[in-house]
N, C-alpha and C. Protein backbone atom coordinates (compact mmCIF):
# COMPACT_ATOMS: atom_id res chain seq x y z
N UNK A 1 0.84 -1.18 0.00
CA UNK A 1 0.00 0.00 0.00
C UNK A 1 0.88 1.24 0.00
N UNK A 2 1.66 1.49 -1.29
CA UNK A 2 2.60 2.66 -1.10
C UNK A 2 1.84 4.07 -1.55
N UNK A 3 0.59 4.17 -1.87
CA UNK A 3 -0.08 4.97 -2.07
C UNK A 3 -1.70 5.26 -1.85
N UNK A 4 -1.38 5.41 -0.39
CA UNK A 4 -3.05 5.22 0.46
C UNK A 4 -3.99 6.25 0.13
N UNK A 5 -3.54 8.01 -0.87
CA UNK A 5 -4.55 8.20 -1.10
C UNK A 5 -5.54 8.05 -2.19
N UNK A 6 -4.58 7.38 -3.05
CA UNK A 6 -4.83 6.67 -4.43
C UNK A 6 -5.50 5.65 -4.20
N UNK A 7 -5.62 5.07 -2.97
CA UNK A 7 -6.57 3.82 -2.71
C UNK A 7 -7.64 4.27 -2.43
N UNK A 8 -7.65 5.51 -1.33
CA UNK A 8 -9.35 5.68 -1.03
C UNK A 8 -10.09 6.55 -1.95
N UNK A 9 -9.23 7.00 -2.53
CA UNK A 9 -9.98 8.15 -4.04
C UNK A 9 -10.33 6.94 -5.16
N UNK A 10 -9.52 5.77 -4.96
CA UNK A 10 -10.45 5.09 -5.94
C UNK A 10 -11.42 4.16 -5.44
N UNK A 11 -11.28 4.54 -4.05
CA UNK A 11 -12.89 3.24 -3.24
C UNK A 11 -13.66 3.95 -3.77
N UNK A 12 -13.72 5.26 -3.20
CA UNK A 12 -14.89 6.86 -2.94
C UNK A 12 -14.96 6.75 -4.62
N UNK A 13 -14.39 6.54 -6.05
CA UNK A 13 -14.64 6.79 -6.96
C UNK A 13 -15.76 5.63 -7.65
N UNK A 14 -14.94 4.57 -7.51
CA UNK A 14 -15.95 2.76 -7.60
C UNK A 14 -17.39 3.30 -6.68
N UNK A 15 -17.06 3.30 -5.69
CA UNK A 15 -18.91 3.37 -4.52
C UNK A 15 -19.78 4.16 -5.71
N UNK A 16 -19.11 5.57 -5.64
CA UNK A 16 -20.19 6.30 -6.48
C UNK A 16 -20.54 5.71 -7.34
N UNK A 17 -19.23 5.44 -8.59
CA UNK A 17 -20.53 4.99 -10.10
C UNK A 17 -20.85 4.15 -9.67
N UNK A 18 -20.94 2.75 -8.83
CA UNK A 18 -21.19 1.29 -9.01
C UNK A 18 -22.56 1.74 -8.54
N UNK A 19 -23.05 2.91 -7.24
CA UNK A 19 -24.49 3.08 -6.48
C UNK A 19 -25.15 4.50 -7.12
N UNK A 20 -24.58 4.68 -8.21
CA UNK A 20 -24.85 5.90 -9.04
C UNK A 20 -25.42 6.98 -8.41
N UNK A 21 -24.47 7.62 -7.19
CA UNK A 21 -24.91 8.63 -6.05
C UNK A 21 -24.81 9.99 -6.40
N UNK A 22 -25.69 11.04 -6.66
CA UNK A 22 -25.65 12.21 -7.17
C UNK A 22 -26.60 12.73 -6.31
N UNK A 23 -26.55 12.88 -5.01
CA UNK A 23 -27.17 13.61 -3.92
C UNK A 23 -26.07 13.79 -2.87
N UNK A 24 -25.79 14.66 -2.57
CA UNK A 24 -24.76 15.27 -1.36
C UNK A 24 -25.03 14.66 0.00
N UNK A 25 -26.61 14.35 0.36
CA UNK A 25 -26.51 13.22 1.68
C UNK A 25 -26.24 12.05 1.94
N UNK A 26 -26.61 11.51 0.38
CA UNK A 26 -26.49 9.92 0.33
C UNK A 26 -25.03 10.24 -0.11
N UNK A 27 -24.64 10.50 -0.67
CA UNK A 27 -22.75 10.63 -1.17
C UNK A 27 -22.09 10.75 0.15
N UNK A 28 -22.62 11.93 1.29
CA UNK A 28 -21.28 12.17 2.35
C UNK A 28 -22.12 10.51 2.93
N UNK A 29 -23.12 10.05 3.25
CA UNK A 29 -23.20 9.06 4.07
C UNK A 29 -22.43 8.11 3.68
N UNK A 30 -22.48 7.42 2.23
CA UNK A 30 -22.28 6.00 1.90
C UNK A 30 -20.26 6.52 1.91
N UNK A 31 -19.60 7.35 1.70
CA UNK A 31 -18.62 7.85 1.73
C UNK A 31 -17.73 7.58 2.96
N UNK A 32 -18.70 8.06 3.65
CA UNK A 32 -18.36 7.97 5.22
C UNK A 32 -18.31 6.76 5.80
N UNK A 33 -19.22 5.95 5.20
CA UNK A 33 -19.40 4.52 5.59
C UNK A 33 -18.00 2.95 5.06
N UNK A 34 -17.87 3.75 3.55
CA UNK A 34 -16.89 3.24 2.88
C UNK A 34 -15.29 3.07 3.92
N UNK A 35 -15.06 5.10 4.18
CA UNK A 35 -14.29 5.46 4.51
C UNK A 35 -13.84 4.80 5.51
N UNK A 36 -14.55 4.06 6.99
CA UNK A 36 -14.54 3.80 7.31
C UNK A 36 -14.22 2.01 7.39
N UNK A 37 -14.63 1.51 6.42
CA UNK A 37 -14.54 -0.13 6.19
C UNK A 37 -12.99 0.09 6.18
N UNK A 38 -12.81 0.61 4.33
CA UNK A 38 -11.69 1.08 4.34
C UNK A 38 -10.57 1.09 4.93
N UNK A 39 -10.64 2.21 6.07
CA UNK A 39 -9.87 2.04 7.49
C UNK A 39 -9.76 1.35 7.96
N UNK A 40 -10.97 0.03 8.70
CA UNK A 40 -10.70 -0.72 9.36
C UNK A 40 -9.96 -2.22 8.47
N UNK A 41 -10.14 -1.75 7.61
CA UNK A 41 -9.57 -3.14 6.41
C UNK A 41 -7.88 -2.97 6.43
N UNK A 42 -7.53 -2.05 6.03
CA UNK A 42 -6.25 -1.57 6.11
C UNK A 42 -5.60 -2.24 7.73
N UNK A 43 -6.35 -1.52 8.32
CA UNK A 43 -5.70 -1.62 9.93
C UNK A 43 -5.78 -3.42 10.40
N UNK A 44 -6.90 -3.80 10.29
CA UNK A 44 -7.08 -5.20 10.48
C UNK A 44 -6.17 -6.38 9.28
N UNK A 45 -5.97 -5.95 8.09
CA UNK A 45 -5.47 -6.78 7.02
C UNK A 45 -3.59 -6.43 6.83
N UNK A 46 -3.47 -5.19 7.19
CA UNK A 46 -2.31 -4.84 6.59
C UNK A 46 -1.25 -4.97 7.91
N UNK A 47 -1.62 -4.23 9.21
CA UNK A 47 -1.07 -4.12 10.02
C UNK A 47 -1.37 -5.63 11.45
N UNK A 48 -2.78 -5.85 10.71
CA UNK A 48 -3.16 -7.07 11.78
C UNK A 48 -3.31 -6.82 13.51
N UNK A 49 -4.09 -5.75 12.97
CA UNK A 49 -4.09 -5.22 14.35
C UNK A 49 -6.29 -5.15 14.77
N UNK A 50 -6.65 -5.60 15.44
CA UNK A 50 -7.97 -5.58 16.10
C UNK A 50 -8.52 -4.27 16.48
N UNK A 51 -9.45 -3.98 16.06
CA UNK A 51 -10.73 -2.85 16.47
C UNK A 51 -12.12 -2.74 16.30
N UNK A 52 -12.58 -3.05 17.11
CA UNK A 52 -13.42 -3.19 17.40
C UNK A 52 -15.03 -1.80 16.36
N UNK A 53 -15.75 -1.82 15.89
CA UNK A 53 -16.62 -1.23 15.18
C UNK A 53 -17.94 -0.31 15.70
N UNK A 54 -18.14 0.58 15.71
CA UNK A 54 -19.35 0.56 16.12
C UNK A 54 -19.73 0.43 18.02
N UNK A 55 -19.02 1.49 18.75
CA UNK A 55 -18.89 0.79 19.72
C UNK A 55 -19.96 1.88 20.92
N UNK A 56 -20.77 1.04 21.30
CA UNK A 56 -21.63 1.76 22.34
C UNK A 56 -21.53 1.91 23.52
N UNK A 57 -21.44 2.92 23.59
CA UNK A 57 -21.11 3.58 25.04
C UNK A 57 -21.79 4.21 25.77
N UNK A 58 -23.11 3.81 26.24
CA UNK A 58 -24.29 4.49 26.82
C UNK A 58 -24.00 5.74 28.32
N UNK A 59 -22.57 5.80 28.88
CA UNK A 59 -22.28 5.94 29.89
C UNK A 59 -21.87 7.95 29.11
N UNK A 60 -21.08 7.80 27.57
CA UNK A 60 -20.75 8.95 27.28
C UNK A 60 -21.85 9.36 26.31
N UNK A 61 -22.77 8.78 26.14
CA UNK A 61 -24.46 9.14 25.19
C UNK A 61 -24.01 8.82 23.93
N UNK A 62 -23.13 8.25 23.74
CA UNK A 62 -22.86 7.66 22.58
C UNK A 62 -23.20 6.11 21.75
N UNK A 63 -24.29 6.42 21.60
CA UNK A 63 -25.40 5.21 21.27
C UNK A 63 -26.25 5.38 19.77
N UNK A 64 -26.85 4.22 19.51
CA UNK A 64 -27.48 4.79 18.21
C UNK A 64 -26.47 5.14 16.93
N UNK A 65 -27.28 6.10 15.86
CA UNK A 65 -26.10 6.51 15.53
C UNK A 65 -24.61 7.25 15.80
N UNK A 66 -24.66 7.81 17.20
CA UNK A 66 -23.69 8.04 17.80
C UNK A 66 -22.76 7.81 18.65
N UNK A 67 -22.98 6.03 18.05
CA UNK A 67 -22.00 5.71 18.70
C UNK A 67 -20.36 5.93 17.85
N UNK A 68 -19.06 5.08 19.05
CA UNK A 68 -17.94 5.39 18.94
C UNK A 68 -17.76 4.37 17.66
N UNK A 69 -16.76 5.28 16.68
CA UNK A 69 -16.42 4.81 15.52
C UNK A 69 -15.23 3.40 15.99
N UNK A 70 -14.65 3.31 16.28
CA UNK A 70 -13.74 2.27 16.66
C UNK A 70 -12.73 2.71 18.25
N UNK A 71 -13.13 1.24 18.86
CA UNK A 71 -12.93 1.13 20.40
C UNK A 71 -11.48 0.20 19.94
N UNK A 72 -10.93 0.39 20.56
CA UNK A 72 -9.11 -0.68 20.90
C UNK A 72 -9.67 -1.23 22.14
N UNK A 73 -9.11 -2.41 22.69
CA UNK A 73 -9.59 -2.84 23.80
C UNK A 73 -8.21 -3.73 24.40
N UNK A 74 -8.38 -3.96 25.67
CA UNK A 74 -6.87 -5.01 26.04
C UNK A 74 -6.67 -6.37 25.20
N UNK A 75 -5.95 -6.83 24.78
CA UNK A 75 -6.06 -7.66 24.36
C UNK A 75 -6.49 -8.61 24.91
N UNK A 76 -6.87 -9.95 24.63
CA UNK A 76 -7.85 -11.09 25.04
C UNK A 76 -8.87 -10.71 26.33
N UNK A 77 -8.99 -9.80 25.83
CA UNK A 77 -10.49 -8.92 27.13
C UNK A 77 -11.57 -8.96 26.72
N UNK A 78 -12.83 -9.12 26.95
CA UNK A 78 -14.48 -8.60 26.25
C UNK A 78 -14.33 -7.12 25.84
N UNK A 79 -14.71 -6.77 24.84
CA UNK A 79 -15.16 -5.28 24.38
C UNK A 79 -15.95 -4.66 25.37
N UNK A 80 -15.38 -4.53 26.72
CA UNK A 80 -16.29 -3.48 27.38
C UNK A 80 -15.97 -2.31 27.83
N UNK A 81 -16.13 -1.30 28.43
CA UNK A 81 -15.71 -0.10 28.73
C UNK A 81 -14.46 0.04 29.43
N UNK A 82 -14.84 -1.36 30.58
CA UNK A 82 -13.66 -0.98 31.32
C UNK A 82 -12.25 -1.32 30.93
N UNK A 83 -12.50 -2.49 29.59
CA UNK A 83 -11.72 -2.64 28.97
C UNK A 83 -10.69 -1.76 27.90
N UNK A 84 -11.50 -0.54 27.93
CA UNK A 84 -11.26 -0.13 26.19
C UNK A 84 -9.49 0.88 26.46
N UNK A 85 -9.00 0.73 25.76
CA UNK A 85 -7.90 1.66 26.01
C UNK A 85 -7.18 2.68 24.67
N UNK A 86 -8.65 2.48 23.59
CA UNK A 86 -8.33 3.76 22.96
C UNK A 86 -9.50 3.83 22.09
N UNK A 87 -9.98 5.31 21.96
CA UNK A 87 -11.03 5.84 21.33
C UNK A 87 -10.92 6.34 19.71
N UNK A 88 -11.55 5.74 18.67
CA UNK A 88 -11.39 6.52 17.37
C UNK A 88 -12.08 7.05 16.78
N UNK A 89 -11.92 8.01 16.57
CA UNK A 89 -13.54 8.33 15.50
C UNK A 89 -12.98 8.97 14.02
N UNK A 90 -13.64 8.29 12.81
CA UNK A 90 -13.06 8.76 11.90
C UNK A 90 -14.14 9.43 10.77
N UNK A 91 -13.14 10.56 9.94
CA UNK A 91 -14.46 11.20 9.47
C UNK A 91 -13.83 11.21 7.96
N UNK A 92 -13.84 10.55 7.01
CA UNK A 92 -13.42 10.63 5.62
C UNK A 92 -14.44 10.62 4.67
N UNK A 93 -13.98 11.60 3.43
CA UNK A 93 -15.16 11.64 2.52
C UNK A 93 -13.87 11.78 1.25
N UNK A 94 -14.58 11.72 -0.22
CA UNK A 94 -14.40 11.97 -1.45
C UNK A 94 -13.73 13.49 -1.74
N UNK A 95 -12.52 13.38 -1.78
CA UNK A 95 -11.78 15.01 -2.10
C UNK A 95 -12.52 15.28 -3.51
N UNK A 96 -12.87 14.57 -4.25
CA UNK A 96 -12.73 14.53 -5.80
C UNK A 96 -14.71 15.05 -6.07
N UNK A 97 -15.66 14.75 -4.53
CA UNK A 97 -16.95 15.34 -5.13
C UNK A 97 -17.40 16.67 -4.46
N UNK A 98 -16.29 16.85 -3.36
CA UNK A 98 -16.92 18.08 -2.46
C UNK A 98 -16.11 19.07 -2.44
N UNK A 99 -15.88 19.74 -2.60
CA UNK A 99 -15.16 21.37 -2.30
C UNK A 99 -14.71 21.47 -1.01
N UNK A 100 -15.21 21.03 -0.24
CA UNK A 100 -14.56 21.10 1.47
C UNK A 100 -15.02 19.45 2.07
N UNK A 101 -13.89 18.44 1.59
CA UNK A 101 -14.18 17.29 1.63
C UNK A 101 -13.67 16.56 3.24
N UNK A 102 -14.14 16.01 3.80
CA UNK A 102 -13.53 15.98 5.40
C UNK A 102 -13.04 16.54 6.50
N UNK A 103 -12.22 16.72 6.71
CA UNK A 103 -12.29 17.79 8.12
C UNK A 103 -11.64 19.31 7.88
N UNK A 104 -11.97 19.66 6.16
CA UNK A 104 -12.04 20.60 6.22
C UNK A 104 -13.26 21.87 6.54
N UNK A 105 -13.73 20.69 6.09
CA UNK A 105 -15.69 20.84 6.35
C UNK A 105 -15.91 21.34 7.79
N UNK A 106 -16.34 22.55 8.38
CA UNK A 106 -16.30 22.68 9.72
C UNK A 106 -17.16 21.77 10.81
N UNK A 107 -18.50 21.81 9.93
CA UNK A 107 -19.12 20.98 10.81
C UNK A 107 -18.91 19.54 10.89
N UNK A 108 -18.10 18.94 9.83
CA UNK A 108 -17.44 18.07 9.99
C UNK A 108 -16.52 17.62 11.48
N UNK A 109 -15.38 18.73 11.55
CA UNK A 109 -14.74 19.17 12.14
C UNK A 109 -15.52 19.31 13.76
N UNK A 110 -16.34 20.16 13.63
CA UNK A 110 -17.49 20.01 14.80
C UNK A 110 -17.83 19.00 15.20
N UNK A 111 -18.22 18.05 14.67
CA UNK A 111 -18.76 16.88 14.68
C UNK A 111 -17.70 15.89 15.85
N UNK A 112 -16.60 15.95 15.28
CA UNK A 112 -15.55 14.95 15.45
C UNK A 112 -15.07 15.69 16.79
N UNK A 113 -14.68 16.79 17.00
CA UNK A 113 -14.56 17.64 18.44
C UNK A 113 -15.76 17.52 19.69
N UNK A 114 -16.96 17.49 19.18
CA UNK A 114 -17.80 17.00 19.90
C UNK A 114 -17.96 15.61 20.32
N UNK A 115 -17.44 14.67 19.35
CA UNK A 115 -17.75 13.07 19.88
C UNK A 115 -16.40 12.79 21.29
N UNK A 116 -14.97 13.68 20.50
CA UNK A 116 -14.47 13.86 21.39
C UNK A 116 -14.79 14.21 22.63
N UNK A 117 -15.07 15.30 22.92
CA UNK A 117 -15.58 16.21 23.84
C UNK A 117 -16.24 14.85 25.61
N UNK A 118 -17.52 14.24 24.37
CA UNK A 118 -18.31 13.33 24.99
C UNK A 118 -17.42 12.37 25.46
N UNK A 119 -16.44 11.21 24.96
CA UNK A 119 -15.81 10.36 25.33
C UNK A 119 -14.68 11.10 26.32
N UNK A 120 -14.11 12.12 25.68
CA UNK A 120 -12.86 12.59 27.55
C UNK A 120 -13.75 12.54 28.27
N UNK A 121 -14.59 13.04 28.68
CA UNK A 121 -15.91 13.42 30.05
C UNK A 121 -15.99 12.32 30.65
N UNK A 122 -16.22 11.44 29.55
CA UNK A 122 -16.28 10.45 30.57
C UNK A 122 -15.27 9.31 30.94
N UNK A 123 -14.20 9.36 29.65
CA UNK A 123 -13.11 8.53 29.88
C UNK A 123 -11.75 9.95 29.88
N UNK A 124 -11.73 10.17 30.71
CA UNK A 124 -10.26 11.34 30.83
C UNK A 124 -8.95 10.50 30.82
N UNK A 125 -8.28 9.33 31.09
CA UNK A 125 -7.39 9.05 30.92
C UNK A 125 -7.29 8.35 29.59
N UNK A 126 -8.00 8.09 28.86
CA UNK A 126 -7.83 7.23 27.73
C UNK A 126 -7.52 7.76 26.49
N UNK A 127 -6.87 7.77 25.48
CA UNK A 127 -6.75 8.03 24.42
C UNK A 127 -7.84 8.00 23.70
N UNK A 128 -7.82 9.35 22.77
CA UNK A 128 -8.81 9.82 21.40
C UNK A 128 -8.16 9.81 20.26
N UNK A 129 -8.39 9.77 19.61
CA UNK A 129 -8.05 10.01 17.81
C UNK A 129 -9.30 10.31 17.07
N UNK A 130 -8.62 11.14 16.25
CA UNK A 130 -9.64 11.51 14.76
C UNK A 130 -8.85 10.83 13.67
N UNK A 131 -9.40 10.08 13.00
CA UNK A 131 -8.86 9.36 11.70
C UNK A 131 -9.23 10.03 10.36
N UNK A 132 -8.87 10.63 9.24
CA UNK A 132 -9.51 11.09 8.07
C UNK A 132 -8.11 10.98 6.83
N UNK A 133 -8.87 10.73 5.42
CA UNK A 133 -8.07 11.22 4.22
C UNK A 133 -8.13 12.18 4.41
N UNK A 134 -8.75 13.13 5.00
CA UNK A 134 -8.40 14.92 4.43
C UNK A 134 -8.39 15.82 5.75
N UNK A 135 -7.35 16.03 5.70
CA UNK A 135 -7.38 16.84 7.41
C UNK A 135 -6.50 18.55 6.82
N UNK A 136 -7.42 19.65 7.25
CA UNK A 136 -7.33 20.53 6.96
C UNK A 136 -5.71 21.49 7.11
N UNK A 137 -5.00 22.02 6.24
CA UNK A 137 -3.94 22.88 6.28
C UNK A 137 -3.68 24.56 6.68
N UNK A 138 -5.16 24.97 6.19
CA UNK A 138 -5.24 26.56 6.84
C UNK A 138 -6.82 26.52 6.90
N UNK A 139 -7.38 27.58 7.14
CA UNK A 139 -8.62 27.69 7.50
C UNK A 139 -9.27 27.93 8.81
N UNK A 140 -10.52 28.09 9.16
CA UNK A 140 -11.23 27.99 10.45
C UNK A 140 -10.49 25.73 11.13
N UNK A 141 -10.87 25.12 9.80
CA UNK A 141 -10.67 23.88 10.55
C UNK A 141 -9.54 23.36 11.22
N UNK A 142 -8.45 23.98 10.52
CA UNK A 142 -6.71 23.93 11.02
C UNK A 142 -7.16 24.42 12.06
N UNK A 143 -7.62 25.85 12.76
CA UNK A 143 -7.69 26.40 13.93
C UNK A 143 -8.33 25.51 14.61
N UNK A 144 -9.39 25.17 14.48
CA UNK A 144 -10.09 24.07 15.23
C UNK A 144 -9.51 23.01 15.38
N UNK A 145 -8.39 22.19 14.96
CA UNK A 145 -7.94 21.13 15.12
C UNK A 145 -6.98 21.65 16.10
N UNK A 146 -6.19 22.56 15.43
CA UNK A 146 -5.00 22.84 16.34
C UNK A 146 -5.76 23.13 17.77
N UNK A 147 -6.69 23.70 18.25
CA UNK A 147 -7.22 23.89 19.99
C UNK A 147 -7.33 22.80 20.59
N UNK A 148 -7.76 21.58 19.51
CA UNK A 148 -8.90 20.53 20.31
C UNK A 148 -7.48 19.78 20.09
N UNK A 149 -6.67 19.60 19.19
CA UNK A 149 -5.43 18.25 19.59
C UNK A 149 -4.37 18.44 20.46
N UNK A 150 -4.25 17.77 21.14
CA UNK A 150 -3.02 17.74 22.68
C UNK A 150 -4.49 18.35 24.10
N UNK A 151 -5.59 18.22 23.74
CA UNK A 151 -6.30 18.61 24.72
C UNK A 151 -7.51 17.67 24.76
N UNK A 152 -8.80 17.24 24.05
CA UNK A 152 -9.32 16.55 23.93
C UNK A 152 -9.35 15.33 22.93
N UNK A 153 -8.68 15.91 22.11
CA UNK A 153 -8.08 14.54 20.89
C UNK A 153 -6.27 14.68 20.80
N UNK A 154 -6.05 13.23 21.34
CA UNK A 154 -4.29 12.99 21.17
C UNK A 154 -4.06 13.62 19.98
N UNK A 155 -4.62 12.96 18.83
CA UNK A 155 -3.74 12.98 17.64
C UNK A 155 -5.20 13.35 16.88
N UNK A 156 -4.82 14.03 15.74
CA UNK A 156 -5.03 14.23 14.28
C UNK A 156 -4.88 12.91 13.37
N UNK A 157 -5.03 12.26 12.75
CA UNK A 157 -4.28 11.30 11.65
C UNK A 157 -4.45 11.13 10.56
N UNK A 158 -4.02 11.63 9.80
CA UNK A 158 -4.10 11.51 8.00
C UNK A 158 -3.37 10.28 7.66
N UNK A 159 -4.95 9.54 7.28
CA UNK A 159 -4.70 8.31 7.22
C UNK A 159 -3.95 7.83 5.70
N UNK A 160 -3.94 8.95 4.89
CA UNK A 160 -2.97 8.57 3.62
C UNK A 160 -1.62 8.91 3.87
N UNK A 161 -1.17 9.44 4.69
CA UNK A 161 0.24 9.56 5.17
C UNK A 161 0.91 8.36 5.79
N UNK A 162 1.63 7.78 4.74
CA UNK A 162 2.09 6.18 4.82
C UNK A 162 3.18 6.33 6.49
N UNK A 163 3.61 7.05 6.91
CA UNK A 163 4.62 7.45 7.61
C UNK A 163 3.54 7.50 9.32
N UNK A 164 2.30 8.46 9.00
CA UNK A 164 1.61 9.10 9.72
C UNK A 164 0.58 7.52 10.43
N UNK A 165 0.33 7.02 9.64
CA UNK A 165 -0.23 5.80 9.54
C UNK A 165 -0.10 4.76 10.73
N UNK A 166 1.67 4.73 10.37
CA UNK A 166 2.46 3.67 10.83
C UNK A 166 2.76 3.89 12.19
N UNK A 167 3.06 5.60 12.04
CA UNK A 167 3.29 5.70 13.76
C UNK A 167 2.13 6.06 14.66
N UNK A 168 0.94 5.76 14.06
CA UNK A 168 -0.68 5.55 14.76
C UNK A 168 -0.58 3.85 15.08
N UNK A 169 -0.33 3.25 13.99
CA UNK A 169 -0.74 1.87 14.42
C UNK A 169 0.53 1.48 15.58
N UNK A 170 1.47 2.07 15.62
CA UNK A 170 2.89 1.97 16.65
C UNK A 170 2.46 2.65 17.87
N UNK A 171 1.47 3.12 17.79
CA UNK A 171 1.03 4.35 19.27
C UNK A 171 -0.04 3.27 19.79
N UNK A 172 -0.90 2.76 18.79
CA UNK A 172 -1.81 2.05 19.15
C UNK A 172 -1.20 0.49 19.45
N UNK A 173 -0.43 -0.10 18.95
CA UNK A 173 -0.06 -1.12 19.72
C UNK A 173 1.21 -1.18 21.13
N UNK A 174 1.43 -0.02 20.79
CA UNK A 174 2.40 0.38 22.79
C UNK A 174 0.97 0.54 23.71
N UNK A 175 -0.04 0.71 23.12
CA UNK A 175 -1.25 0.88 24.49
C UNK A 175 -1.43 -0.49 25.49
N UNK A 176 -1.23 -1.79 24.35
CA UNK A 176 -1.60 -3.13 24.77
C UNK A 176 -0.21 -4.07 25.02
């Protein structure tokens, strides 16, 4: 995988024509949804590393659709809270259909600061991450990232940064 953003620009390119999506809700959803497999395919296939999907956390109101995008947990432990020892939430979309495609998008950006927000409150010692192909360089969203990372989210991670990647999945396996 020497070129991860060439991989998800051509998932996000296949999804569209194959589900012939030309609506901006159904595009950021099924995008988001991709983005996400995606991620966890990479992380589970390439690096062989476990994470857990979809993870409910009724304690930080994160349930429903809001629950946590991917829980880390101790190894050979049950997926439960008291288990979990790192939080992810990831927000990737299509550079190639939106003008402000992932966390350049503020409310994007909002979004992902808030899920944060909810999981420190209630887990303060545990590690956060935001996962995305597109993480903003100047703008309102750079400002917004730069407040909320080293304070409620560890890390930022641009998940096409082959380098950036590696020393996430190296952060994430020193946890266990």
């Amino acid at each position: 995988m020497n070129n991860l953003k060439k991989f998800y620009n051509d998932c996000f390119k296949d999804l569209i024509k194959e589900l012939n999506i030309t609506d901006y809700q159904a595009r950021a959803s099924k995008t988001g949804d991709m983005f996400e497999y995606a991620f966890w395919y990479i992380i589970q296939h390439k690096y062989n590393f476990i994470m857990i999907h979809n993870v409910d956390l009724p304690k930080a109101c994160m349930t429903g659709t809001g629950k946590l995008d991917f829980g880390v947990f101790k190894k050979d432990k049950f997926a439960t809270p008291e288990n979990m020892i790192c939080g992810i939430e990831a927000k990737g979309s299509d550079p190639d259909s939106s003008e402000r495609p992932g966390l350049i998008r503020t409310d994007t950006m909002k979004k992902a600061i808030s899920q944060a927000y909810q999981f420190k409150r209630t887990y303060p010692k545990i590690p956060f991450f935001v996962v995305s192909n597109v993480v903003p360089t100047s703008g309102n969203g750079k400002c917004m990232m730069d407040l909320a990372e080293g304070d409620i989210i560890d890390k930022f991670v641009d998940v096409t940064d082959k380098k950036a990647l590696e020393d996430f999945v190296k952060r994430l396996q020193s946890y266990q």
